[in-house]
C-alpha atoms as a PDB file:
ATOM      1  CA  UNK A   1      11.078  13.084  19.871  1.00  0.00           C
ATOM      2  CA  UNK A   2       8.028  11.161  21.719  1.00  0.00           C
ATOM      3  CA  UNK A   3       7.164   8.335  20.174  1.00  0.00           C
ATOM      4  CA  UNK A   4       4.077   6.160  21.611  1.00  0.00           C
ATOM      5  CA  UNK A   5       4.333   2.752  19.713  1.00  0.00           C
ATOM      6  CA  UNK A   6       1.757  -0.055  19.699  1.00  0.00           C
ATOM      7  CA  UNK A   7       1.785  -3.837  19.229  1.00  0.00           C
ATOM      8  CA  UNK A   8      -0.342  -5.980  17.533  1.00  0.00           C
ATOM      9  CA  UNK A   9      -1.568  -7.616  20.780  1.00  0.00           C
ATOM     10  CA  UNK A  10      -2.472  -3.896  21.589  1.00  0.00           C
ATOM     11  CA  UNK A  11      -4.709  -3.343  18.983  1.00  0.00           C
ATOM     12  CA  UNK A  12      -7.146  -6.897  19.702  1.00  0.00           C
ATOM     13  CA  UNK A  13      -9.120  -4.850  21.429  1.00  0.00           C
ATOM     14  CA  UNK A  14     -12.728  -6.901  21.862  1.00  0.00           C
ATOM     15  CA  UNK A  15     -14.073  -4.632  18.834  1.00  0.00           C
ATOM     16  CA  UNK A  16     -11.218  -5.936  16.796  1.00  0.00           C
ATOM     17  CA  UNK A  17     -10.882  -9.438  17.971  1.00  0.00           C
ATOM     18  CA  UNK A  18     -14.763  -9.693  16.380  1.00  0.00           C
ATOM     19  CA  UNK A  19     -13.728  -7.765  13.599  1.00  0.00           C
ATOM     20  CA  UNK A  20     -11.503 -10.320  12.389  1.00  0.00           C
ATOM     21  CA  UNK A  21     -13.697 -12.956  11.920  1.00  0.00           C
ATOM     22  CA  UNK A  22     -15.524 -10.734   9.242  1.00  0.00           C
ATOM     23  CA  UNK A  23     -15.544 -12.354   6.076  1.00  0.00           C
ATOM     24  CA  UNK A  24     -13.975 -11.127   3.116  1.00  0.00           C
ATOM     25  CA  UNK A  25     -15.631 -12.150  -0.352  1.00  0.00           C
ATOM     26  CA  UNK A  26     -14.223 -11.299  -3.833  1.00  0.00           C
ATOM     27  CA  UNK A  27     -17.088  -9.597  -6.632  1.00  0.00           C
ATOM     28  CA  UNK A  28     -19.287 -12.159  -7.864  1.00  0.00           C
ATOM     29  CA  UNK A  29     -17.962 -11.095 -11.349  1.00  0.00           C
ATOM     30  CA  UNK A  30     -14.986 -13.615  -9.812  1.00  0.00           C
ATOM     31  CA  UNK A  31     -14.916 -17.023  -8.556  1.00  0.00           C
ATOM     32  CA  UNK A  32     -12.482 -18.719  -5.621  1.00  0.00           C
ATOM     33  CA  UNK A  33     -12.938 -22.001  -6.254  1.00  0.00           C
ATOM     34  CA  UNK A  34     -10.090 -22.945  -3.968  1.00  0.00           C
ATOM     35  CA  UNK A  35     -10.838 -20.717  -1.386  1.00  0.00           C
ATOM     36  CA  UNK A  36      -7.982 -18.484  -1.287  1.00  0.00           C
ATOM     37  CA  UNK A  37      -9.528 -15.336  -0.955  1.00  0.00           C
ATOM     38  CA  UNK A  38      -8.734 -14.401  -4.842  1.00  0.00           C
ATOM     39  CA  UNK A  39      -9.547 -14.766  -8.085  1.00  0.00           C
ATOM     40  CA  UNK A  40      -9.176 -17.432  -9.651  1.00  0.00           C
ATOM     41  CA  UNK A  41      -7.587 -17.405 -13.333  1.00  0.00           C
ATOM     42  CA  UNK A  42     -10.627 -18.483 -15.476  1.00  0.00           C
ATOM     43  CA  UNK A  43     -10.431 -22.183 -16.504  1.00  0.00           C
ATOM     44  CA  UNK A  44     -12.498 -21.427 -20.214  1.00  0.00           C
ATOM     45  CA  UNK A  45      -9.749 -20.548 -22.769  1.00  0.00           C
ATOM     46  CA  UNK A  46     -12.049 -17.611 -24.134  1.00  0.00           C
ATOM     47  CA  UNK A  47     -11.607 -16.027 -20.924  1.00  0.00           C
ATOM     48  CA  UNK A  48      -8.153 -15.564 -20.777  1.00  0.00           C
ATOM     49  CA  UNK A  49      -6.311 -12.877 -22.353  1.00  0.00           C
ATOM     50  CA  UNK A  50      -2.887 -12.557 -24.092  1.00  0.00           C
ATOM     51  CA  UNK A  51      -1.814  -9.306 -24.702  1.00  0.00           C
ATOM     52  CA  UNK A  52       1.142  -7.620 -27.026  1.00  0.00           C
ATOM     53  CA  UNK A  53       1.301  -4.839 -24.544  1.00  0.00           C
ATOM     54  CA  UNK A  54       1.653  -5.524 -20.973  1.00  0.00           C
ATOM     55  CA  UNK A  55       0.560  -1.993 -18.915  1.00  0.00           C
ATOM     56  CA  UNK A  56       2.467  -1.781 -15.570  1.00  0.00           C
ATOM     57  CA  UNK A  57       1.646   0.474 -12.521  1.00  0.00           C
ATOM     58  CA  UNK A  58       2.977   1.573  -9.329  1.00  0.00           C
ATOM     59  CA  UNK A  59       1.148   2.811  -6.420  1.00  0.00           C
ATOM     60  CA  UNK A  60       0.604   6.292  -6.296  1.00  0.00           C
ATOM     61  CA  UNK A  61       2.308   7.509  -2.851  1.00  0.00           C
ATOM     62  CA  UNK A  62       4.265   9.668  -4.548  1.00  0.00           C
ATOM     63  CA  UNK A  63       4.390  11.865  -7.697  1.00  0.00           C
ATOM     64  CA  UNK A  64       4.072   8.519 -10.519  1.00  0.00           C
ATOM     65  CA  UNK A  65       6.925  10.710 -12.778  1.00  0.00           C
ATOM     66  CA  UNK A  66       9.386  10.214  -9.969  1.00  0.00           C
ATOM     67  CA  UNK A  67       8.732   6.313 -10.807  1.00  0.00           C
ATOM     68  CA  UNK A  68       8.941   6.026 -14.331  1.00  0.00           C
ATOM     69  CA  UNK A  69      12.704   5.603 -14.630  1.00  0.00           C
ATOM     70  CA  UNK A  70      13.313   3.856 -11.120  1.00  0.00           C
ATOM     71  CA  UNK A  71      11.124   0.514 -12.779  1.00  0.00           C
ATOM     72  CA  UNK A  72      12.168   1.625 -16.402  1.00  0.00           C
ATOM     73  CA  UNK A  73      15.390  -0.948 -15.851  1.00  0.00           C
ATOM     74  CA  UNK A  74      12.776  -3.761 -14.260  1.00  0.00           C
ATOM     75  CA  UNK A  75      10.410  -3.469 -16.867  1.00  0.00           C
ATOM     76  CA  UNK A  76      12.829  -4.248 -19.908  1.00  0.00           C
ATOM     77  CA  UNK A  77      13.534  -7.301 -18.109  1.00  0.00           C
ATOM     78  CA  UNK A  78      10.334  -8.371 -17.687  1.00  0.00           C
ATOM     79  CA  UNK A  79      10.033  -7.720 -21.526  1.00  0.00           C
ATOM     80  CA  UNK A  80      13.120  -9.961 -21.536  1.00  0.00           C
ATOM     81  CA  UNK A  81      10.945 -12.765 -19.383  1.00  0.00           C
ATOM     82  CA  UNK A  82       7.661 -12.642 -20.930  1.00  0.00           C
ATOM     83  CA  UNK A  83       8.181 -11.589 -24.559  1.00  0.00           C
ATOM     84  CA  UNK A  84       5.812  -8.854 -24.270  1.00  0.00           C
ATOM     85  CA  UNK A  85       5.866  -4.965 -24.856  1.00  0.00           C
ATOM     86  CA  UNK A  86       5.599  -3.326 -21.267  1.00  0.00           C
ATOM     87  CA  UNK A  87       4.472   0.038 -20.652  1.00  0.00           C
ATOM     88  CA  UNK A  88       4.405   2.268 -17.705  1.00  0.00           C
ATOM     89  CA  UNK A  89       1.227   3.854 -16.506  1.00  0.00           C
ATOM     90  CA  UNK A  90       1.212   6.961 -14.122  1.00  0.00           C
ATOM     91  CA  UNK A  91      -1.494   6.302 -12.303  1.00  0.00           C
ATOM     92  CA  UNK A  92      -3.191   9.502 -10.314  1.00  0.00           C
ATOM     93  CA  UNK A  93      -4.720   7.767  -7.434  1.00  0.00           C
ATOM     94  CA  UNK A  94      -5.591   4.652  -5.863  1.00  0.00           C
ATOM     95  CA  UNK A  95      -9.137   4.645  -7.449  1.00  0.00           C
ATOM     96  CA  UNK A  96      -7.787   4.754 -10.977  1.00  0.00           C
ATOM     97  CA  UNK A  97      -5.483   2.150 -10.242  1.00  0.00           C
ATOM     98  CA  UNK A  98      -7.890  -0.017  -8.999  1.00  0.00           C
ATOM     99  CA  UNK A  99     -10.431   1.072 -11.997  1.00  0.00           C
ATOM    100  CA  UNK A 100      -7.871   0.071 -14.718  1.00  0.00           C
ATOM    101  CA  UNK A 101      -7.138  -3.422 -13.942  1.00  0.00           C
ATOM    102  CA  UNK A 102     -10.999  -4.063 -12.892  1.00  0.00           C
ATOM    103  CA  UNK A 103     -11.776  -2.667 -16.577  1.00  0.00           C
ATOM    104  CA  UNK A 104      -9.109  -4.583 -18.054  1.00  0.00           C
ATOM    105  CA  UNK A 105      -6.620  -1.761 -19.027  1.00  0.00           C
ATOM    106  CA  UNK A 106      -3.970  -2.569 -16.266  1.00  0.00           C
ATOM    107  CA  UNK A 107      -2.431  -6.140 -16.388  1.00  0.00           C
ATOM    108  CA  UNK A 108       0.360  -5.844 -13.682  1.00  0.00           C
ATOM    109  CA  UNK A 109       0.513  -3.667 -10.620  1.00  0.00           C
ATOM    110  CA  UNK A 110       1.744  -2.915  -7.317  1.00  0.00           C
ATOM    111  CA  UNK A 111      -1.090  -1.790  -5.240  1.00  0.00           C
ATOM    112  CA  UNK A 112      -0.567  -0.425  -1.444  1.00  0.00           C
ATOM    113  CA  UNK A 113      -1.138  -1.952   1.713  1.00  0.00           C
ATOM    114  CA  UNK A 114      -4.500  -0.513   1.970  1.00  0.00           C
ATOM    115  CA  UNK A 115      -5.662  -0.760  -1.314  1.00  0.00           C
ATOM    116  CA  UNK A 116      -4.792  -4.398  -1.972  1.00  0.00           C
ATOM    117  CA  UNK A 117      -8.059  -5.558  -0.170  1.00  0.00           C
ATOM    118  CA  UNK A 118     -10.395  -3.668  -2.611  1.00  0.00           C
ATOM    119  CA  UNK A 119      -8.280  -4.456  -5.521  1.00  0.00           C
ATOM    120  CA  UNK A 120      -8.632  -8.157  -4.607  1.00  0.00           C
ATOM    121  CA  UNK A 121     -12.383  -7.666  -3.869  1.00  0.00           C
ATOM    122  CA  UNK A 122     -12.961  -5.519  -6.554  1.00  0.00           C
ATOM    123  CA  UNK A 123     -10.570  -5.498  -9.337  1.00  0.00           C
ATOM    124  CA  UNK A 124      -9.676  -9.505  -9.530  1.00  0.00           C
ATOM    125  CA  UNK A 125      -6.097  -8.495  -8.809  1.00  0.00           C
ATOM    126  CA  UNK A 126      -3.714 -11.771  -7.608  1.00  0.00           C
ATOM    127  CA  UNK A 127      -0.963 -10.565  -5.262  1.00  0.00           C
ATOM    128  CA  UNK A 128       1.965 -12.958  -5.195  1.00  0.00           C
ATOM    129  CA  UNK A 129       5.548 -10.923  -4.029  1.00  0.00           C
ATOM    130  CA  UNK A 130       6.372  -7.847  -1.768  1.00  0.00           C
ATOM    131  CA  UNK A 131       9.674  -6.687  -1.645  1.00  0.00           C
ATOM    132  CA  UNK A 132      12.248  -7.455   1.139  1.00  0.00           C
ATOM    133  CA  UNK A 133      15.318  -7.104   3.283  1.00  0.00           C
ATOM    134  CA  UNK A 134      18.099  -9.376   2.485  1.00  0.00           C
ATOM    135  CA  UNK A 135      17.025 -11.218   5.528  1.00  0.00           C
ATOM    136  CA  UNK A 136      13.719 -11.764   4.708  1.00  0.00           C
ATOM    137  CA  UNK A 137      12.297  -9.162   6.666  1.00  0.00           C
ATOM    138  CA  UNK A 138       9.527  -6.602   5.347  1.00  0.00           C
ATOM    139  CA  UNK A 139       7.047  -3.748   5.683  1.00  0.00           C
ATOM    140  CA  UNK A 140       6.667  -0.045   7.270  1.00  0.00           C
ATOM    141  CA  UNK A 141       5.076   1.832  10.237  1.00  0.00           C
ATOM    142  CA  UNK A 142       2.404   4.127   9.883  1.00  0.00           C
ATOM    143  CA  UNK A 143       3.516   7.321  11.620  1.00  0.00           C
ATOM    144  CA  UNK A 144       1.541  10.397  12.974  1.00  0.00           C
ATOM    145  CA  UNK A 145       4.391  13.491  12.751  1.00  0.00           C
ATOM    146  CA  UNK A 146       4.344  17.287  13.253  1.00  0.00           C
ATOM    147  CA  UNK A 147       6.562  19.996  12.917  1.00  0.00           C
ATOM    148  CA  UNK A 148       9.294  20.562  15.696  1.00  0.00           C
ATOM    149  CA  UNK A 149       8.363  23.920  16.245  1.00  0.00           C
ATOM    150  CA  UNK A 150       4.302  22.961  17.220  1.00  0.00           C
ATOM    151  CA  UNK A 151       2.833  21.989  20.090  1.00  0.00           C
ATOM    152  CA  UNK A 152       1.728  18.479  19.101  1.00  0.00           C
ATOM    153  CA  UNK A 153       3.766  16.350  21.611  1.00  0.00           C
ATOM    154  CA  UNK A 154       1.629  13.324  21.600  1.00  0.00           C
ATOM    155  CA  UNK A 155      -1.508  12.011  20.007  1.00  0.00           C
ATOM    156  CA  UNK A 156      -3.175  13.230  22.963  1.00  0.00           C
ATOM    157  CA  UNK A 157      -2.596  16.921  21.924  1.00  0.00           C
ATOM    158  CA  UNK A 158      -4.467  16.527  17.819  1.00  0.00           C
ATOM    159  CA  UNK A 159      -8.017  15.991  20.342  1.00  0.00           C
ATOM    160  CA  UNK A 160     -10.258  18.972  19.527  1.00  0.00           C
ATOM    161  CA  UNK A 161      -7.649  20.201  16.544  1.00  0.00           C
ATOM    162  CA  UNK A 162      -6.894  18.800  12.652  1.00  0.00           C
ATOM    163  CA  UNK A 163      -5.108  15.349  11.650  1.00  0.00           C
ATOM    164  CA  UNK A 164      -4.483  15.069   7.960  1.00  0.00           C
ATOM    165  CA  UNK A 165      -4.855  11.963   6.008  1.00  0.00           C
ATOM    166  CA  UNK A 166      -3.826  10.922   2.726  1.00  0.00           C
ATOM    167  CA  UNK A 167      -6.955   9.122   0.952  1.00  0.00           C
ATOM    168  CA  UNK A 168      -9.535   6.769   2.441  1.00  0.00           C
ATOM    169  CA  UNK A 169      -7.835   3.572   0.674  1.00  0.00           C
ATOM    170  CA  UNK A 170      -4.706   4.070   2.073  1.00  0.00           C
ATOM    171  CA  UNK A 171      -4.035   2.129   5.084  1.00  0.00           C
ATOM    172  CA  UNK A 172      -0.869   3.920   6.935  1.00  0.00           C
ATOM    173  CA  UNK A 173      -2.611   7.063   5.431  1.00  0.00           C
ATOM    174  CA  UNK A 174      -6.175   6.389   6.788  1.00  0.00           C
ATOM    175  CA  UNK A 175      -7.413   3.380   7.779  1.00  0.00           C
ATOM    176  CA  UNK A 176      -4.585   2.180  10.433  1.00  0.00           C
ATOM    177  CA  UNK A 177      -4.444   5.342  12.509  1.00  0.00           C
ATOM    178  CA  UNK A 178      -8.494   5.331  12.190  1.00  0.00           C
ATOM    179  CA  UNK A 179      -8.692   2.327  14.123  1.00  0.00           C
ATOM    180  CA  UNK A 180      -5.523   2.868  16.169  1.00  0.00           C
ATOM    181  CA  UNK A 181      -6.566   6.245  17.478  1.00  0.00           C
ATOM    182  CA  UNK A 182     -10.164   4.672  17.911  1.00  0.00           C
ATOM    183  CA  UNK A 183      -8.607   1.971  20.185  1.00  0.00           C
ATOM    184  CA  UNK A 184      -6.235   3.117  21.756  1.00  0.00           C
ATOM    185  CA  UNK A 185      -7.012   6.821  22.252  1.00  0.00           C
ATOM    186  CA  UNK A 186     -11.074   6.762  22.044  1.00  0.00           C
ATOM    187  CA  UNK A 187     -10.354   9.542  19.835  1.00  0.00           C
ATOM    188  CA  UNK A 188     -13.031   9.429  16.309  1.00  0.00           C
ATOM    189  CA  UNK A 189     -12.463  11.701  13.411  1.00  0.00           C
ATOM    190  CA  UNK A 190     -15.453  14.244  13.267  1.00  0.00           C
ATOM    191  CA  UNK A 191     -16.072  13.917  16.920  1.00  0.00           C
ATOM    192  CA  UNK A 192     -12.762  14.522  18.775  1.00  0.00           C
ATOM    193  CA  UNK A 193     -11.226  15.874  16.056  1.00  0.00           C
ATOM    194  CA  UNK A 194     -11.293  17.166  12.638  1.00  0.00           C
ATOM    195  CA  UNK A 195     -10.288  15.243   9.569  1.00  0.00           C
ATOM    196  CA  UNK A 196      -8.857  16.669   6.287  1.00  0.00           C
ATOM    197  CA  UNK A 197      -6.969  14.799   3.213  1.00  0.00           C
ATOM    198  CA  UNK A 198      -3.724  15.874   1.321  1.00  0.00           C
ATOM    199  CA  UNK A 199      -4.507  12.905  -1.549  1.00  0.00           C
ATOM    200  CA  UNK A 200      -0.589  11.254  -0.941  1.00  0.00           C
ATOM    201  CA  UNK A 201       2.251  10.949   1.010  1.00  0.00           C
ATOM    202  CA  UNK A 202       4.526  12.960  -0.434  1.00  0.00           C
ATOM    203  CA  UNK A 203       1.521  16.068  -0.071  1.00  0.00           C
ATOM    204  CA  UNK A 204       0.898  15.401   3.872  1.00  0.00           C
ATOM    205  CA  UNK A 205       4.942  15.222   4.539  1.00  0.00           C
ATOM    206  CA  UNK A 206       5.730  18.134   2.725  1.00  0.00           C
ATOM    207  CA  UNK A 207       2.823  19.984   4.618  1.00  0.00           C
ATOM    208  CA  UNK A 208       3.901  19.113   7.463  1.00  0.00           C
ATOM    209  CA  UNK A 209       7.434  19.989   7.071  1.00  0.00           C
ATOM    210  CA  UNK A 210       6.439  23.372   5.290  1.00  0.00           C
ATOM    211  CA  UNK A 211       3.994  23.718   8.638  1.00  0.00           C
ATOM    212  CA  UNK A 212       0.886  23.851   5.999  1.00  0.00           C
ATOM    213  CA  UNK A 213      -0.159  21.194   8.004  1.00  0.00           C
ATOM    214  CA  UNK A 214      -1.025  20.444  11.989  1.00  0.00           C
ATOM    215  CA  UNK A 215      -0.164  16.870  11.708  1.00  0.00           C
ATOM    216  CA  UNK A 216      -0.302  13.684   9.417  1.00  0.00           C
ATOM    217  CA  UNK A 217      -0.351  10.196   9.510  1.00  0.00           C
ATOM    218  CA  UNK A 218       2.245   8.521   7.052  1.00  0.00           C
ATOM    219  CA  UNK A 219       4.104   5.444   5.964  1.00  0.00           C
ATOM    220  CA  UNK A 220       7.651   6.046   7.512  1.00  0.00           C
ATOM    221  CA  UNK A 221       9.182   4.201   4.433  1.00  0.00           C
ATOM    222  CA  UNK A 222       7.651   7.180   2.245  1.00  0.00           C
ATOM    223  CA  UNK A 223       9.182   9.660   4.511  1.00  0.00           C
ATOM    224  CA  UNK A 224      12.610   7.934   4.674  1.00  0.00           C
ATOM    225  CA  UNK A 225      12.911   7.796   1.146  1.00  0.00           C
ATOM    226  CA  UNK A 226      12.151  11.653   0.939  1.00  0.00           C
ATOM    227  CA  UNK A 227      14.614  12.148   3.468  1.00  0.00           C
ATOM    228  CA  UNK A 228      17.200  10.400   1.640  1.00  0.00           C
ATOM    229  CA  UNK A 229      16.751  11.989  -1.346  1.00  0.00           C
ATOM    230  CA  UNK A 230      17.136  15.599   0.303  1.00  0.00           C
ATOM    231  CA  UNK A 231      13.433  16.482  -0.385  1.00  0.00           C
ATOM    232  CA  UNK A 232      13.125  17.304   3.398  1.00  0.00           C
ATOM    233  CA  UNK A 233      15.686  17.722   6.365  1.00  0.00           C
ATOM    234  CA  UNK A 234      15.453  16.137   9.893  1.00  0.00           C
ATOM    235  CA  UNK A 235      14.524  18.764  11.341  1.00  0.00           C
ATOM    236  CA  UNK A 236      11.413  19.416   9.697  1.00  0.00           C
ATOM    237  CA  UNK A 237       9.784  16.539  11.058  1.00  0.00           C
ATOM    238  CA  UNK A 238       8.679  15.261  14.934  1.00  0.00           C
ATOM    239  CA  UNK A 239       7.362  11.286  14.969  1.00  0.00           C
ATOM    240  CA  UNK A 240       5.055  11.605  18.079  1.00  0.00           C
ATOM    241  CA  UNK A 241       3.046   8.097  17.218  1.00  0.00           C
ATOM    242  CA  UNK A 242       4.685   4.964  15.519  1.00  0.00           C
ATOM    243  CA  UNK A 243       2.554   1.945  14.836  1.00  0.00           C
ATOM    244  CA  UNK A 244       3.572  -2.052  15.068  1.00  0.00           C
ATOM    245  CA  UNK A 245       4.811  -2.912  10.996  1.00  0.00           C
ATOM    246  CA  UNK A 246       2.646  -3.276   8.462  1.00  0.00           C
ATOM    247  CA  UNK A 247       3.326  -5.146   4.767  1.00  0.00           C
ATOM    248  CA  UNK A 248       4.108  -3.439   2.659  1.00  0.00           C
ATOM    249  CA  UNK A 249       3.002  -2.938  -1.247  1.00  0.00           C
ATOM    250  CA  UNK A 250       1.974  -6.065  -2.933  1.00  0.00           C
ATOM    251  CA  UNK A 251       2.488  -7.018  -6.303  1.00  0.00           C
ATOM    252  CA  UNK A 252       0.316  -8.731  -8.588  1.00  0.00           C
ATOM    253  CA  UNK A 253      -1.451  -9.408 -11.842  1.00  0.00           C
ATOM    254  CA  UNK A 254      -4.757  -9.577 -13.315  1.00  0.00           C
ATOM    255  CA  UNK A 255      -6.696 -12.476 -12.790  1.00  0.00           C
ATOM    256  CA  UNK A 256      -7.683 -13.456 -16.389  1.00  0.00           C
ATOM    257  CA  UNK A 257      -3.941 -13.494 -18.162  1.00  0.00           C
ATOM    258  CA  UNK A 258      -3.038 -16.726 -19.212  1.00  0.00           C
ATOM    259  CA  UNK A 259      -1.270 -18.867 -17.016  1.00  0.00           C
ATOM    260  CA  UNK A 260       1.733 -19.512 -18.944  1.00  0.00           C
ATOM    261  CA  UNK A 261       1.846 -15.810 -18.848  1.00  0.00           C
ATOM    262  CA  UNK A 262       1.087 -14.876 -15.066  1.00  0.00           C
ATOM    263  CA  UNK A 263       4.094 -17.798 -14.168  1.00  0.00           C
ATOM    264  CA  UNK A 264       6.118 -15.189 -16.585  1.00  0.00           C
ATOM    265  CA  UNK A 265       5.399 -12.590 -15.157  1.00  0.00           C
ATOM    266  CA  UNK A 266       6.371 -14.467 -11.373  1.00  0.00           C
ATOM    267  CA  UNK A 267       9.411 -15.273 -12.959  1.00  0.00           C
ATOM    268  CA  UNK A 268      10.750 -11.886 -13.839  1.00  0.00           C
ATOM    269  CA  UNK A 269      10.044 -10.367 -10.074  1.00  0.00           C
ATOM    270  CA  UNK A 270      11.683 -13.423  -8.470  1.00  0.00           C
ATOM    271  CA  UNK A 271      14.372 -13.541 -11.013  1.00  0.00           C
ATOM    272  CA  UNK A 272      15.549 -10.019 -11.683  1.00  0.00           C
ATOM    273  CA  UNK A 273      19.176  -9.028 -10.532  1.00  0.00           C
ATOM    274  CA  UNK A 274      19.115  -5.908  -8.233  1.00  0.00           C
ATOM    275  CA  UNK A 275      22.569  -5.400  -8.415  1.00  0.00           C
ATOM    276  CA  UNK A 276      23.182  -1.686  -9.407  1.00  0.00           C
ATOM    277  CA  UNK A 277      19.496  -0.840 -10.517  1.00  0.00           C
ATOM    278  CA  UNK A 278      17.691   2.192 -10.247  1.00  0.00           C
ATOM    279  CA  UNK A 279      15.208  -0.032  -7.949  1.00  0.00           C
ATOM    280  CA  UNK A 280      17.422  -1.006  -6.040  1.00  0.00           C
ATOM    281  CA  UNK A 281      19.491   2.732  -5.090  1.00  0.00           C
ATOM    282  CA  UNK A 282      15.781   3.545  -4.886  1.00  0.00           C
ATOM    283  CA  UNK A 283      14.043   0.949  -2.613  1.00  0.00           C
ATOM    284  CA  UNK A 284      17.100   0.374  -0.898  1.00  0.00           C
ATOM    285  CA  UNK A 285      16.324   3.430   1.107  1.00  0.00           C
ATOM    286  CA  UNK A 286      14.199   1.350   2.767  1.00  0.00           C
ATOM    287  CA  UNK A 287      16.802  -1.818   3.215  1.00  0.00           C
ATOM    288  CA  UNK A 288      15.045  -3.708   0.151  1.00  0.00           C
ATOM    289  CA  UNK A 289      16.486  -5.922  -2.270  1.00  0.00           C
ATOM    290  CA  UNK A 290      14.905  -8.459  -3.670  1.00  0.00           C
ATOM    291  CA  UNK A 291      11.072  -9.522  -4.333  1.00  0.00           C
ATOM    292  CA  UNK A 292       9.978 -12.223  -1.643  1.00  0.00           C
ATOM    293  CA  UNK A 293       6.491 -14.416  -2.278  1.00  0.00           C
ATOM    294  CA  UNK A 294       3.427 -13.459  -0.321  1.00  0.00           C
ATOM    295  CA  UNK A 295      -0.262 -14.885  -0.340  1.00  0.00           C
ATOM    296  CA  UNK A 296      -3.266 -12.242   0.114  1.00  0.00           C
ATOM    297  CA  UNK A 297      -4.549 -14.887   2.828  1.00  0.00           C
ATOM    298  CA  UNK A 298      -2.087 -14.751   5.004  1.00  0.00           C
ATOM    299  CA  UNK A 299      -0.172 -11.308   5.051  1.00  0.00           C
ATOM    300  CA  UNK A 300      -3.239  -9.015   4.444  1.00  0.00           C
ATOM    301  CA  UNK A 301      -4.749 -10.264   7.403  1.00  0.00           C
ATOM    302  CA  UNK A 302      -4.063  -7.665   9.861  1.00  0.00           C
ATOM    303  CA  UNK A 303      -5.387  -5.212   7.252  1.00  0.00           C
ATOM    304  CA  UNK A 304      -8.499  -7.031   6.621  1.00  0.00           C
ATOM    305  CA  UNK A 305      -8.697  -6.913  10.744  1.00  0.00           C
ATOM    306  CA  UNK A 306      -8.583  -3.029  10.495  1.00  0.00           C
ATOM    307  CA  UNK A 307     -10.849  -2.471   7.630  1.00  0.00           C
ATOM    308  CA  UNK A 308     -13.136  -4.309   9.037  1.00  0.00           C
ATOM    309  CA  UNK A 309     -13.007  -2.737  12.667  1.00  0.00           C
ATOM    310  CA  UNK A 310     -13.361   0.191  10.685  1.00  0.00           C
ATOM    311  CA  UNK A 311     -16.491  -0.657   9.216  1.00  0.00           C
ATOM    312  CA  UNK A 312     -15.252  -1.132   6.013  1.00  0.00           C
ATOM    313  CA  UNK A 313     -17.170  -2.921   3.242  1.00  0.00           C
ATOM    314  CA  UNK A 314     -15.525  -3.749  -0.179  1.00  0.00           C
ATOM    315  CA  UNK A 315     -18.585  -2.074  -2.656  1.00  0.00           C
ATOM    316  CA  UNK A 316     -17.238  -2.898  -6.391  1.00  0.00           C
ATOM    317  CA  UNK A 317     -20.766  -1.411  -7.774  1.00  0.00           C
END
């Protein structure tokens, strides 16, 4: 297994040194008062919504039914917590996600590391916990894999050929190795090599393990959950590129619910009991345990950097 990894200091090339002091502005639908870099929940009492039914959603990376009983056991506690009804929605993709809570449907979500920027910018979404290691420690590496049995050794060897991608909001799944392969490898999708999109994790892993496709770039806590649940083996699978860690999914709520309830709502992620959940057999996979508190401002900016040395502009129209 080659594996070329890259640090952070790496990637501040002069492009993306400049990139990073772009600004990032919410919709003007939204106001940050405090200057945060989120919405702020509206101060008018008319603005602020209450409702019966909270509606719940987890990023797409994989097929949504595999997700509806691993959070079925954390949702009845936050029904506990808040008083509410809560409801699972099986979300198709990151745009619908992102769609729902900007149109008011969705009320609490955990959006990916890539998508988090437009949901902020776009949807009014508040980020406020990530989950963790027991230690405190968080987030994944975007990997580029192929099959054992190509000839993709390196990154080196996709020039000229096919790299598949997830979807264009994802960041392990798009935007990270866009930049990365851009910076590191002068390498440009169209140019020095052809682009195509499986839609999710799950799809580009399983193509590449089934050899439908060349090579993919993926978030290695995706594949080592697949791994440990059997879906794949081993030795379907060669890393050949593993990026510096990324956070991971953030979790949030829309901006308008009352504040009484969005401190509810914080209350049942920082309070809820892992011990023998179907969260926790699931995320521990991935060596996480608890819910930890993040701020947009802070942890998203590394993936505000790349977004915006990718050229990336947050259109909510």
């Amino acid at each position: 297994m080659k594996i070329h990894s890259i640090a952070l200091t790496a990637l501040a090339t002069a492009a993306l040194a400049t990139a990073a002091n772009a600004e990032f502005s919410i919709d003007d639908r939204y106001t940050d008062a405090d200057g945060d870099l989120i919405a702020d929940i509206p101060t008018t009492a008319s603005e602020q919504v209450d409702p019966d039914t909270l509606v719940f959603a987890y990023t797409p990376v994989e097929d949504p039914a595999v997700y509806a009983e691993v959070w079925s056991g954390f949702l009845d506690h936050m029904e506990e917590v808040t008083g509410k009804n809560v409801r699972f929605f099986p979300v198709q993709s990151n745009a619908a996600q992102i769609e729902a809570m900007r149109a008011g449907r969705l009320h609490v979500a955990g959006f990916n590391t890539g998508s988090n920027p437009i949901a902020v910018a776009c949807a009014g979404f508040r980020p406020f916990a990530m989950m963790a290691a027991e230690d405190g420690s968080f987030g994944y590496e975007m990997e580029i894999i192929a099959h054992p049995d190509s000839d993709i050794d390196s990154v080196e060897d996709i020039r000229g050929r096919e790299l598949t991608f997830t979807s264009e909001t994802s960041n392990s799944g798009f935007k990270a190795p866009s930049a990365i392969l851009k910076a590191e490898f002068g390498m440009e999708a169209g140019e020095d090599f052809q682009a195509s999109y499986s839609g999710a994790h799950d799809n580009s892993i399983l193509g590449v393990a089934n050899k439908d496709y060349l090579a993919a770039s993926v978030a290695n806590s995706v594949k080592g959950r697949m791994l440990d649940r059997d879906v794949i083996s081993p030795d379907q699978l060669e890393v050949v590129y593993q990026s510096q860690t990324f956070p991971t999914t953030g979790y949030g709520v829309a901006h308008n619910l009352t504040p009484e309830l969005q401190d509810k709502i914080q209350q049942a992620f920082f309070g809820f009991d892992w011990e023998g959940t179907a969260l926790a057999e699931e995320f521990g996979r991935n060596g996480e345990d608890q819910f930890i508190p993040i701020t947009f401002e802070d942890d998203w900016a590394v993936i505000r950097t790349i977004d915006a040395a990718n050229g990336v502009s947050y259109d909510c129209d």
